[in-house]
Protein backbone atom coordinates (compact mmCIF):
# COMPACT_ATOMS: atom_id res chain seq x y z
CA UNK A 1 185.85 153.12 38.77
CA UNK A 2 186.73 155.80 41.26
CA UNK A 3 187.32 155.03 44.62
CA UNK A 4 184.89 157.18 47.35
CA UNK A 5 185.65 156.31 50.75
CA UNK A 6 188.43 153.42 52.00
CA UNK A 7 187.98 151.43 55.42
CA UNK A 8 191.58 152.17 56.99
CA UNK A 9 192.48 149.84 60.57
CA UNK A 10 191.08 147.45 61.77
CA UNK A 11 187.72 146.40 61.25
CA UNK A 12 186.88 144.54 64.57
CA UNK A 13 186.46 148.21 66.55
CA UNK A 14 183.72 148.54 63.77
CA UNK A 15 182.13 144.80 64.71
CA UNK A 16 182.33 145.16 68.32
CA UNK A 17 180.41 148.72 68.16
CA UNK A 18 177.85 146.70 66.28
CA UNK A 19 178.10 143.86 68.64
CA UNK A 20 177.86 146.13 72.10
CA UNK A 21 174.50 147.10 70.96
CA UNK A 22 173.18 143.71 71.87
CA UNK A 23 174.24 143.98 75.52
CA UNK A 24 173.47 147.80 75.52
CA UNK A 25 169.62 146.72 75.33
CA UNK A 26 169.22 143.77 77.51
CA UNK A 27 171.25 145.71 80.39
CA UNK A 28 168.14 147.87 79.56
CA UNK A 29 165.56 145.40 79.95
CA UNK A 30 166.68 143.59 82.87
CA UNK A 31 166.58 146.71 84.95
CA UNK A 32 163.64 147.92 83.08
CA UNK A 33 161.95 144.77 84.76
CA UNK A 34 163.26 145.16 87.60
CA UNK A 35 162.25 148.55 88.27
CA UNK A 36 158.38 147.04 86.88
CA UNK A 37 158.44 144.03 89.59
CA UNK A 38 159.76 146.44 92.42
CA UNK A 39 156.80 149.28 91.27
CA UNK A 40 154.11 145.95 91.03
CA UNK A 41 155.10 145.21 94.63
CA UNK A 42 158.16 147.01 96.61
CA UNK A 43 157.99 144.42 99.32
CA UNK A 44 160.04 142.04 96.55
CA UNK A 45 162.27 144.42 95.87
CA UNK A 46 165.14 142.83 98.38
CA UNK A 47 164.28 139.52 97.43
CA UNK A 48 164.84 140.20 93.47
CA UNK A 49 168.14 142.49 93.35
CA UNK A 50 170.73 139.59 93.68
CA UNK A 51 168.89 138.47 90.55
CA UNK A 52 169.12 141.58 88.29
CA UNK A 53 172.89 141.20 89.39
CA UNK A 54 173.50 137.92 88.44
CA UNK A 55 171.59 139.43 84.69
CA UNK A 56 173.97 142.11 84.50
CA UNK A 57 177.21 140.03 84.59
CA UNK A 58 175.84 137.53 82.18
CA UNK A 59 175.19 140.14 80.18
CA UNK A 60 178.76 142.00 80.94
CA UNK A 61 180.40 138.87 80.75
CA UNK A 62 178.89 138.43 77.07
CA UNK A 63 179.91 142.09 76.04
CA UNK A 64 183.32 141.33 77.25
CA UNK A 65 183.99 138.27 75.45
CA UNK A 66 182.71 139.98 72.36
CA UNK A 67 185.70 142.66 72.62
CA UNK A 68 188.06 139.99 73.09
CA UNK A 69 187.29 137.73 70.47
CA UNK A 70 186.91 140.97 68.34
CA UNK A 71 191.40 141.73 69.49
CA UNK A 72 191.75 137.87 68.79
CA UNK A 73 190.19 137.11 65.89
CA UNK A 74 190.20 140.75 64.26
């Protein structure tokens, strides 16, 4: 059987690119609803920033232990 195409390296850059799709999209929805809550009434919009904040380095945090685990691990 001929070979076509050979995976050369390591294979955890391929599994994190996977993996930072995950993050990609809720970074996307949190500000997505956000930007919905502060359209549905601006007067909130002070009040509910800390908390797309907090979202987005959950989210971060998440992304960033997947890269590690992926040097670790990989």
């Amino acid at each position: 059987m001929e070979l076509i195409a050979a995976v050369e390296g390591s294979t955890a850059a391929i599994g994190y690119g996977l993996a930072a799709i995950g993050p990609g999209i809720g970074v996307g929805l949190v500000f997505a609803a956000y930007i919905q809550s502060t359209a549905r009434q601006p007067e909130s919009s002070r009040m509910t920033l800390p908390y797309v904040w907090i979202g987005f380095a959950v989210i971060e945090a998440l992304a960033l232990l997947g890269i590690a685990f992926g040097f670790v691990f990989g």
